[in-house]
Protein backbone atom coordinates (compact mmCIF):
# COMPACT_ATOMS: atom_id res chain seq x y z
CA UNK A 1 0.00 0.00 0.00
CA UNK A 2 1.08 3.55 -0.64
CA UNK A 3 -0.17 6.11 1.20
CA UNK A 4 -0.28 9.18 -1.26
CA UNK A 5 -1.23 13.16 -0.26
CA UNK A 6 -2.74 15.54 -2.87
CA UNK A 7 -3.40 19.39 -2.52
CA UNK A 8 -5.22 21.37 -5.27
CA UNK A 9 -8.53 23.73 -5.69
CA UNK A 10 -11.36 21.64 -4.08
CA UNK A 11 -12.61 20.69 -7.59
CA UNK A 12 -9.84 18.94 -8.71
CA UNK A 13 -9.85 17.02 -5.52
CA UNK A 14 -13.58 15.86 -6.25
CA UNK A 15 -12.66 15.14 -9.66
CA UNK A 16 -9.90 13.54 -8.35
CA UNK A 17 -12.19 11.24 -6.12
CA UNK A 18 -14.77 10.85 -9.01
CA UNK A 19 -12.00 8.96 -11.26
CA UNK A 20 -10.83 6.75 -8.29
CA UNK A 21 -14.07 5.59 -8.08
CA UNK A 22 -13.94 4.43 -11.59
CA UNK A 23 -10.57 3.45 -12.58
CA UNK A 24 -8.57 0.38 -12.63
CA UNK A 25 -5.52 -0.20 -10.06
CA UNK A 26 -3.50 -0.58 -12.32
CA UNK A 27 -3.94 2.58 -13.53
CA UNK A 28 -1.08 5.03 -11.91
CA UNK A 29 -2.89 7.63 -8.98
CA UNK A 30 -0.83 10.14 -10.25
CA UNK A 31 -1.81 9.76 -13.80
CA UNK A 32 -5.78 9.97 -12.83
CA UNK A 33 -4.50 13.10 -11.11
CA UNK A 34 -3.34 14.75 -14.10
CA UNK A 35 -6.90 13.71 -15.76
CA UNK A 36 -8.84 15.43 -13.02
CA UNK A 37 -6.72 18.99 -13.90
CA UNK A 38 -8.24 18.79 -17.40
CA UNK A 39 -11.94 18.32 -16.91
CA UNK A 40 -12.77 21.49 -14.10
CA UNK A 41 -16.31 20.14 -13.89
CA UNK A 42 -15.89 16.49 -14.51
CA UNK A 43 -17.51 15.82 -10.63
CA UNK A 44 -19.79 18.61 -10.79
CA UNK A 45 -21.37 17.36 -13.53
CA UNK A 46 -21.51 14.06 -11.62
CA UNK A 47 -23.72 16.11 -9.10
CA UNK A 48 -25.83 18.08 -10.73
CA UNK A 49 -26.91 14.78 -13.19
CA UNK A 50 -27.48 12.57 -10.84
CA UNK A 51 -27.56 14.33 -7.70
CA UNK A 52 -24.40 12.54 -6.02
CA UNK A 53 -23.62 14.97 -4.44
CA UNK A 54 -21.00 13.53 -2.40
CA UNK A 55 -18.17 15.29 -4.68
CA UNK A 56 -19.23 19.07 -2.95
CA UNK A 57 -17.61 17.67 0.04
CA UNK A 58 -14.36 17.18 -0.80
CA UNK A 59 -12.17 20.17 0.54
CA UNK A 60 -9.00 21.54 -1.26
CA UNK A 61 -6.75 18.50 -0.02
CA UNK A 62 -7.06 14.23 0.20
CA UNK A 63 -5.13 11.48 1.16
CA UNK A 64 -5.29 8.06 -1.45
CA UNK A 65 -4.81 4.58 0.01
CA UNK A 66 -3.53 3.24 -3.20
CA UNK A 67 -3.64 -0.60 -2.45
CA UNK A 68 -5.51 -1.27 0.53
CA UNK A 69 -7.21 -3.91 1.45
CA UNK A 70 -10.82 -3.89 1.60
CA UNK A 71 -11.16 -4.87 5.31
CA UNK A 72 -8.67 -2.36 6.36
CA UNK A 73 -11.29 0.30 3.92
CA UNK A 74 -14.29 -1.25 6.06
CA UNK A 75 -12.67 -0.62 9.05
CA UNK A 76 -11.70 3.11 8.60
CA UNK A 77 -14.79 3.70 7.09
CA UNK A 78 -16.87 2.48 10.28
CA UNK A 79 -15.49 4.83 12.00
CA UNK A 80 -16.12 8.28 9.78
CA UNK A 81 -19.54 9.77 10.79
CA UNK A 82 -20.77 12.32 13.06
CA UNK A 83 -22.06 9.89 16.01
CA UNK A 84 -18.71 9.05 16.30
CA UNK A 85 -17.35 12.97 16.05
CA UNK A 86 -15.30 11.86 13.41
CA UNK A 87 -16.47 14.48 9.75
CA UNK A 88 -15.04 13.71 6.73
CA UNK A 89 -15.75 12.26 3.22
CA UNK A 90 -14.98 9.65 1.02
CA UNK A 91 -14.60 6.88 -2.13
CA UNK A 92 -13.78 3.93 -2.77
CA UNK A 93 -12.99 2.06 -5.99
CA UNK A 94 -16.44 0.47 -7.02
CA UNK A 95 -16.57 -2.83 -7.94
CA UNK A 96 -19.45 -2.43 -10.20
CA UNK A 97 -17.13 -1.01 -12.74
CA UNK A 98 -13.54 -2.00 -11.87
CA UNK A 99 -12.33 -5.58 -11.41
CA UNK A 100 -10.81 -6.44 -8.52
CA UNK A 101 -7.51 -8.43 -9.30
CA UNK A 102 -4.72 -8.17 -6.09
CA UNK A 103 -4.73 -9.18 -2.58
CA UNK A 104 -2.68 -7.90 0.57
CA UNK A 105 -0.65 -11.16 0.37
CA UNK A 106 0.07 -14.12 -1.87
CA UNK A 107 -2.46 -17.37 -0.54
CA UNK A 108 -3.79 -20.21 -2.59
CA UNK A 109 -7.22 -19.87 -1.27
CA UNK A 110 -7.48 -16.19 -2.42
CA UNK A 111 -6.80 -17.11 -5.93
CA UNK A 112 -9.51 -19.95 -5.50
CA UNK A 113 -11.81 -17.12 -4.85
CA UNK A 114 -10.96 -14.90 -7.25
CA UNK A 115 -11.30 -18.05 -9.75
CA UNK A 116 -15.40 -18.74 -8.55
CA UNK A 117 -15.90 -14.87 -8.56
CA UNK A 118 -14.62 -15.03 -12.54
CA UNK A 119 -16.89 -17.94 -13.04
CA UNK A 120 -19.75 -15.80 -11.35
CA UNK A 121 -19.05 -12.89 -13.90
CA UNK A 122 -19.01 -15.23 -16.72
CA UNK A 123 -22.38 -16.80 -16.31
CA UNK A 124 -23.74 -13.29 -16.04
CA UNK A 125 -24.04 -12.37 -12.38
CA UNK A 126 -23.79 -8.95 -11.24
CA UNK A 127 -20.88 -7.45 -9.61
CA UNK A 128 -22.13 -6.41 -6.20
CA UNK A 129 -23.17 -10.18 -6.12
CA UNK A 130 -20.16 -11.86 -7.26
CA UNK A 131 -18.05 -10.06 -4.78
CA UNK A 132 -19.77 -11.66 -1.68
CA UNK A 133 -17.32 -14.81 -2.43
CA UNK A 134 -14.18 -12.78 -2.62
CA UNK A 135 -11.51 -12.51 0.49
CA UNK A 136 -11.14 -9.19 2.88
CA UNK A 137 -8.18 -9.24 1.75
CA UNK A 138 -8.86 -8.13 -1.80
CA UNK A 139 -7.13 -4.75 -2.58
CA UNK A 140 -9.08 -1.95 -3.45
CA UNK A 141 -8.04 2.12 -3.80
CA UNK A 142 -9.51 4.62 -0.94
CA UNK A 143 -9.54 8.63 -1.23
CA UNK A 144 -10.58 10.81 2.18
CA UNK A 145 -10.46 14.12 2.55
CA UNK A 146 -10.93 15.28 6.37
CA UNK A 147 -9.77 18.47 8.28
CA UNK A 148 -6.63 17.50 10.28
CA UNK A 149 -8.39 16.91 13.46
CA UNK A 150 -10.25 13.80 12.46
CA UNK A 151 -7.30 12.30 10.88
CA UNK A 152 -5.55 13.15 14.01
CA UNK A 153 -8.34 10.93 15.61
CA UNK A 154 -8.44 8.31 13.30
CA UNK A 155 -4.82 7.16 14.15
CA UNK A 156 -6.65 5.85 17.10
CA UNK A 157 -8.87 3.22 15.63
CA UNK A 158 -5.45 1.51 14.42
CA UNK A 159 -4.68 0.08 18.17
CA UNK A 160 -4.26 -3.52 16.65
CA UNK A 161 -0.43 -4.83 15.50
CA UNK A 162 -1.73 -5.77 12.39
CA UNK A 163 0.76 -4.90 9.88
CA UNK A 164 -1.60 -2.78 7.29
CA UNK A 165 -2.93 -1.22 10.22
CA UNK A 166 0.48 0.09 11.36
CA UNK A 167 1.14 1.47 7.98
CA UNK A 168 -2.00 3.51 7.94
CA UNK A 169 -1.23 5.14 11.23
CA UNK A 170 2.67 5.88 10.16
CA UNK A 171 1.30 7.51 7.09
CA UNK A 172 -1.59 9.68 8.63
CA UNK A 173 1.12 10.63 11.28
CA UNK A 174 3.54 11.64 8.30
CA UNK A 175 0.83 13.85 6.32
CA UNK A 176 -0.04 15.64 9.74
CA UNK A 177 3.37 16.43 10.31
CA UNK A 178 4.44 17.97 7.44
CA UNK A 179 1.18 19.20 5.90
CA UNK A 180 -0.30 20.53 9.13
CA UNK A 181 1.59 20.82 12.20
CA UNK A 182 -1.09 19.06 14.18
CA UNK A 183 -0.22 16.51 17.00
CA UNK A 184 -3.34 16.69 19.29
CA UNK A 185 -4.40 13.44 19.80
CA UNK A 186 -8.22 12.76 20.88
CA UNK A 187 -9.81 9.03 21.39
CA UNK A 188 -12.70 7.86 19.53
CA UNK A 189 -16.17 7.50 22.01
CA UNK A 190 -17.00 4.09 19.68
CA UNK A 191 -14.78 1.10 18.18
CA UNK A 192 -14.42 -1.64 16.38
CA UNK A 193 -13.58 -4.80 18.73
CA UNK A 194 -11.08 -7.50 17.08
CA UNK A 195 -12.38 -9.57 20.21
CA UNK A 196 -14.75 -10.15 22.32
CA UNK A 197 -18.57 -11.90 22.52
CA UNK A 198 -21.66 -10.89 21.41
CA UNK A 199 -24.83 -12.54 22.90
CA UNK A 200 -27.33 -12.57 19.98
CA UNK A 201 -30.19 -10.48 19.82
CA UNK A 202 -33.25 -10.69 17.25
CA UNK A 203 -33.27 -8.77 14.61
CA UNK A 204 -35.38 -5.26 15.25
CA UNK A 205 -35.91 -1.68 13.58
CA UNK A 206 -37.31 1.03 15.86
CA UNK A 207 -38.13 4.73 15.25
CA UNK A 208 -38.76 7.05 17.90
CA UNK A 209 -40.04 10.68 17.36
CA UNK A 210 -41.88 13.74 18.76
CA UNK A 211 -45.23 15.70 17.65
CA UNK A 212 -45.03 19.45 17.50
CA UNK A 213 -48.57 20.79 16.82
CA UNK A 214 -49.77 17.47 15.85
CA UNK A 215 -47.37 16.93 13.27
CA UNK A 216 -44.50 14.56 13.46
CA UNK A 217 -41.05 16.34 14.02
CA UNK A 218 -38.56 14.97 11.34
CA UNK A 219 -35.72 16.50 12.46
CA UNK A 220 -36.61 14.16 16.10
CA UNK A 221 -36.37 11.04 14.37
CA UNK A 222 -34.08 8.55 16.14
CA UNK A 223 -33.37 5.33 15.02
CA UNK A 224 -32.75 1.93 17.18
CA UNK A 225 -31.86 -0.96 15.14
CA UNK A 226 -30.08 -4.46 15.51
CA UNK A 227 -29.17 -5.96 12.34
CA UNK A 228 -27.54 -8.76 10.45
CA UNK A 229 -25.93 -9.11 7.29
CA UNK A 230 -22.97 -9.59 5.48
CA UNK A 231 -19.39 -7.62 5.41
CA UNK A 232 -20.23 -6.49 1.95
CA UNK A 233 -23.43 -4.92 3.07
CA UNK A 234 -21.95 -3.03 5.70
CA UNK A 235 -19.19 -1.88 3.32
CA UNK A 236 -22.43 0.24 1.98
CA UNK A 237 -23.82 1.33 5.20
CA UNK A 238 -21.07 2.37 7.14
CA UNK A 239 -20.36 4.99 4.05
CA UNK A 240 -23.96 6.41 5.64
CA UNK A 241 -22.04 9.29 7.62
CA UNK A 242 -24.62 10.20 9.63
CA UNK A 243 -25.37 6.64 10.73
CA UNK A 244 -23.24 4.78 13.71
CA UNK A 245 -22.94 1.09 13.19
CA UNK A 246 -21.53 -1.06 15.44
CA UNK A 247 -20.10 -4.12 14.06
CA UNK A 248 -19.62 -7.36 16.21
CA UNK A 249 -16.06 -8.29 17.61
CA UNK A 250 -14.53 -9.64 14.46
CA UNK A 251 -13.92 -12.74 16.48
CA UNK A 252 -17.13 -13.74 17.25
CA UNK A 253 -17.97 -13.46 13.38
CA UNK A 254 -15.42 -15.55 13.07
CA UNK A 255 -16.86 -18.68 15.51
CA UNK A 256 -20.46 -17.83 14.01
CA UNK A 257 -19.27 -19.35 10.22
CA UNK A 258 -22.53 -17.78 8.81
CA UNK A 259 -22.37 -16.59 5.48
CA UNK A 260 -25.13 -14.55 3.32
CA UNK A 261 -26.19 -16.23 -0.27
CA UNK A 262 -27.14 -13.78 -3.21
CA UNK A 263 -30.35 -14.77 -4.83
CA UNK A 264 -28.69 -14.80 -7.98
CA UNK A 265 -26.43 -17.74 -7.57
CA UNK A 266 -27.60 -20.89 -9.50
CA UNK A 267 -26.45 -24.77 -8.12
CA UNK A 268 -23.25 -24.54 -9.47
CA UNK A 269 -22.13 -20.96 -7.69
CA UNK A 270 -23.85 -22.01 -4.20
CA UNK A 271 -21.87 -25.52 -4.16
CA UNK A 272 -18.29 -23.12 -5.19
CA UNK A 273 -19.47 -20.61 -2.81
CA UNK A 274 -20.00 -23.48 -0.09
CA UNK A 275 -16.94 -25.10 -0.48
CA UNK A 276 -14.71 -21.87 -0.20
CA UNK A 277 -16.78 -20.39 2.41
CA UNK A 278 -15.62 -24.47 4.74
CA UNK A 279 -12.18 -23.51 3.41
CA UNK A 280 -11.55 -20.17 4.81
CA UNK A 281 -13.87 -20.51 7.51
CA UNK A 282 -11.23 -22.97 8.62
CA UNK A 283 -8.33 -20.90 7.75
CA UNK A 284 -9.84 -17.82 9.72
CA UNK A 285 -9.81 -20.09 12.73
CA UNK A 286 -6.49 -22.13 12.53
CA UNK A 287 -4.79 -18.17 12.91
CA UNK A 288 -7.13 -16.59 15.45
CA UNK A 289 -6.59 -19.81 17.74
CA UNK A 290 -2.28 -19.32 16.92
CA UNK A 291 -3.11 -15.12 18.03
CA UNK A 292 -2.25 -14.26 13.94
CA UNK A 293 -3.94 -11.04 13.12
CA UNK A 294 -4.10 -12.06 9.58
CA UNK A 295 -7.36 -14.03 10.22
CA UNK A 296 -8.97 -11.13 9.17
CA UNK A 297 -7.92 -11.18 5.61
CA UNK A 298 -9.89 -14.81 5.17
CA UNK A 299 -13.40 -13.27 5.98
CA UNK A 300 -15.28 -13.23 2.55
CA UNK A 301 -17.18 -10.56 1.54
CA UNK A 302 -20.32 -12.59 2.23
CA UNK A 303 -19.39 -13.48 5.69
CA UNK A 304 -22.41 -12.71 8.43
CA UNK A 305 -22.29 -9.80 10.97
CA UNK A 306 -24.36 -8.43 13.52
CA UNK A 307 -24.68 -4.77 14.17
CA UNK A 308 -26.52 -2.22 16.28
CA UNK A 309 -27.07 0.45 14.17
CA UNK A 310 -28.10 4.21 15.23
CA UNK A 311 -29.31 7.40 13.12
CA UNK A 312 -30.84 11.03 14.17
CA UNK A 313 -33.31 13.07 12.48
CA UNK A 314 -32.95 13.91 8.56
CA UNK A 315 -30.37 11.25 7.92
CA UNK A 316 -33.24 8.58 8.45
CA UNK A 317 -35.05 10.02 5.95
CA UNK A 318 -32.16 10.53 3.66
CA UNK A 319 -31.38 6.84 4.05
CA UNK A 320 -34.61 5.41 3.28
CA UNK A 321 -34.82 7.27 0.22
CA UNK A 322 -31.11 6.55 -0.99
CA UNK A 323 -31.27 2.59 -0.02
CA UNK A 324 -34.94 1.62 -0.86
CA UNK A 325 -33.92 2.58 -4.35
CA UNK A 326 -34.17 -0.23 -7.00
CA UNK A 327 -29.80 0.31 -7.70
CA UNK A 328 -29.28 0.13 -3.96
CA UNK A 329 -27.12 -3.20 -3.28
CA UNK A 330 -29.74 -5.49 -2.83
CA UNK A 331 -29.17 -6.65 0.43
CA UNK A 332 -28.68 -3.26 2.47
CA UNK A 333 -31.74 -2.33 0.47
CA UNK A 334 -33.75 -4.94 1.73
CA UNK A 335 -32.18 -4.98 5.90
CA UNK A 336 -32.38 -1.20 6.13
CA UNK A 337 -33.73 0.70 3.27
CA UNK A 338 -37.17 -1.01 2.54
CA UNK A 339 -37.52 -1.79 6.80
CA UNK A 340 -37.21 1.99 7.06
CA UNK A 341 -39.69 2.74 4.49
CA UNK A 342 -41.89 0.78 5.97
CA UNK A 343 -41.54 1.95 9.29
CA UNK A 344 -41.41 5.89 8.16
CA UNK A 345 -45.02 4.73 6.44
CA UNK A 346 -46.50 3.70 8.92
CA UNK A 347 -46.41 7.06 10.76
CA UNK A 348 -47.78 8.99 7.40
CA UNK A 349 -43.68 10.26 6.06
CA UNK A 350 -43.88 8.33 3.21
CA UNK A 351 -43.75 11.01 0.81
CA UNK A 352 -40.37 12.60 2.44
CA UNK A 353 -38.41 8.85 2.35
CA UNK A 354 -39.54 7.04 -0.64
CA UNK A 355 -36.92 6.36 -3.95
CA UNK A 356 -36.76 9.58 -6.49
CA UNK A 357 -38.47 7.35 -8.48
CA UNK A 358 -41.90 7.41 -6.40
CA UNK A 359 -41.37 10.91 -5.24
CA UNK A 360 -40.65 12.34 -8.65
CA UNK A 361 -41.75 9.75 -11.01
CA UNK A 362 -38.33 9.84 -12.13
CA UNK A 363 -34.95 7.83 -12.41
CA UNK A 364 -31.92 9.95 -11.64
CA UNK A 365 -29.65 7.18 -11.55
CA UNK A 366 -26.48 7.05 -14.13
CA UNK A 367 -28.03 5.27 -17.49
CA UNK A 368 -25.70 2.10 -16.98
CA UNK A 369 -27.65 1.06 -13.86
CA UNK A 370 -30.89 1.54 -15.46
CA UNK A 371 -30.10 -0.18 -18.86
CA UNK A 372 -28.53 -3.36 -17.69
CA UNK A 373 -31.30 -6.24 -17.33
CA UNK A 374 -32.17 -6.35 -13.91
CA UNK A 375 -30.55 -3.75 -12.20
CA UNK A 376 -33.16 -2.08 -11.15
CA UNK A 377 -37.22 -4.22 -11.24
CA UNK A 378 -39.00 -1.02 -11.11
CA UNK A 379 -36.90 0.74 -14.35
CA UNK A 380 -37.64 -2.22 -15.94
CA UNK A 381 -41.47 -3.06 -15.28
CA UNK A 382 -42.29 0.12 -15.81
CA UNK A 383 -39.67 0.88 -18.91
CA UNK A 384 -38.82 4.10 -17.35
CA UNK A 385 -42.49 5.69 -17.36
CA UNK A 386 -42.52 5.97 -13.62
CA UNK A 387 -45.95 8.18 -13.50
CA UNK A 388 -48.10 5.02 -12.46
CA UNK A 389 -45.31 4.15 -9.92
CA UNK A 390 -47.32 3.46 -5.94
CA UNK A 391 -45.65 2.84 -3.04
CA UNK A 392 -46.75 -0.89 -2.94
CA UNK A 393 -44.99 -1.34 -6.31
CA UNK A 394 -41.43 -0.15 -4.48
CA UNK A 395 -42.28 -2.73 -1.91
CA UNK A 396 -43.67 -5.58 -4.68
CA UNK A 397 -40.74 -5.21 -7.09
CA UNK A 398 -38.00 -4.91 -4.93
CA UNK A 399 -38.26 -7.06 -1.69
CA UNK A 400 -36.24 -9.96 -1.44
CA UNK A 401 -35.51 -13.11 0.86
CA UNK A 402 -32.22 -13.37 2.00
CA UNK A 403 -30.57 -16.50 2.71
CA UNK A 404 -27.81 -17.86 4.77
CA UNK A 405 -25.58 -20.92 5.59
CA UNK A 406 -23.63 -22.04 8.50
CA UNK A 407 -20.42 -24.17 7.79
């Protein structure tokens, strides 16, 4: 991993972030730099499209993980949002539109993995599905862009002798020295546990809120929740700034061995899937038992968490809207987005946290999600002519089961 610092007019920077999103890793950071100078409104564009506008956050200044793995990105990330004091923004590398190809270290079993994810691709299964058999340890690209402080207290999520880990902090440490002059070093109120036991609790969504002249108060919304699903859902949610989640000890999702199966994989996937899942489930056990932090690279993708998950006023609304959409990964879509829809209906706020598409009868989403079969069930029942959309459709069309194995 290399842990690279740019400085430029806050446009660039966006721009910047937009084209990590989107290009390969083994395309040079510095080159995709030199892009984002040419284009001065390639991510404003971006926002005013499609209304991501995630890019008018980024300030004149980032940092690039340029190899990291993609537990070590689902760890940092699980820290950034403002329950946890910690303000800042952020992008990953998607892959929906770059293929992942590395890993932190050289193992037999990744390779194996990689192997049934290109198998998944080639019989025509989407991306964000595929991925749920591929290892933590899968390298991916990271850009953040935070004011000093908040990297200052990010070096303290790193606590663990885990060699990646280590790296990060030297590197944050490095760019606050000799960018910013800031040493002032502040805990974080909430972690993420490498051990420890979790007694499990059943799965529940509550919403609390006050009444100011008989009208519900949005901006009192609170949200209670303990849910379950897989490391590559919570990749998605814990990009949800505003939201807190609290992730198991990763050692207790270890001993679980429960693992989330997209709807999507036929026999022959679900028997590869199986088999890997035995194999590493094993592997992530033989090193936590010998004390080898490393046993976190062998968690797949798909591998089952619980979580208590917390949210305050508008950003429950904002997440019902953004993850009950038809593009939404289909799994965080279905354990938070539609739950909170449903919820948010019941008490009449329908209107305020429904999917563009119900709201304003129209798709805003780039055309690639919206053209590819099956991306999104309501685009394509109702061939974009979203006027006749209702609110039972959003629930019809896009609920699904989700099932699990133990091994």
């Amino acid at each position: 991993m290399e842990i690279k610092f740019f400085q430029d007019k806050p446009n660039i920077i966006a721009n910047l972030a937009a084209k990590v999103s989107q290009s390969p890793l083994s395309k040079n950071v510095y080159e995709i730099y030199e892009e984002s100078k040419k284009e001065a409104k390639f991510a404003y564009n971006i926002c005013k499209k499609y209304k991501h506008m995630v890019f008018g956050d980024f300030l004149n200044y980032a940092v690039v993980f340029d190899g990291i793995s993609r537990f070590s990105c689902l760890y940092l990330w699980r820290n950034v949002n403002s329950l946890n004091n910690v303000y800042g923004v952020g992008i990953e590398t998607s892959f929906r539109v770059v293929k992942p190809e590395k890993f932190v270290f050289d193992d037999e079993l990744f390779l194996k993995c990689k192997k049934v994810y290109d198998r998944a691709i080639e019989k025509g299964i989407k991306e964000q599905d595929a991925r749920y058999v591929l290892p933590e340890a899968t390298l991916t690209r990271l850009i953040l862009s935070f004011p000093p402080r908040y990297f200052s207290k990010l070096l303290y999520a790193f606590k663990e002798n885990l060699g990646e880990f280590q790296e990060i902090k030297r590197g944050l440490e490095k760019i606050l020295k000799e960018n910013f002059d800031y040493d002032i070093y502040e805990d974080l109120p909430t972690s993420w546990e490498f051990f420890g036991v979790w007694k499990k609790e059943k799965e529940d969504l509550e919403i609390d809120y006050k009444k100011i002249d008989g009208k519900i108060d949005i901006y009192s919304l609170s949200l209670n929740a303990y849910v379950s699903g897989s490391l590559a859902m919570y990749a998605q949610l814990v990009r949800q700034r505003q939201f807190l989640c609290i992730i198991e000890p990763i050692s207790n999702i270890v001993e679980n061995s429960e693992f989330v199966l997209p709807n999507s994989f036929d026999k022959e996937l679900e028997e590869l899937y199986m088999g890997l899942a035995e194999e590493m489930s094993k592997k992530q056990k033989e090193l936590l038992n010998k004390g080898d932090l490393n046993f976190v690279y062998y968690l797949l993708l798909g591998q089952k968490a619980d979580a208590r998950l917390y949210g305050k006023g508008i950003s429950v609304i904002e997440t019902s809207k953004r993850r009950s959409c038809g593009v939404s990964q289909w799994e965080i879509r279905n354990k938070v987005g539609l739950s909170l829809l449903k919820k948010l209906k019941e008490i009449g706020l329908e209107k305020e946290s429904s999917p563009a598409c119900y709201i304003n009868k129209k798709c805003i989403e780039p055309s690639v999600f919206k053209t590819k079969k099956s991306v999104c069930k309501i685009f394509n029942n109702y061939l974009g002519a979203l006027d006749k959309l209702t609110i039972e459709d959003i629930f019809l069309y896009l609920s699904e089961p989700i099932k699990t194995f133990k091994v």
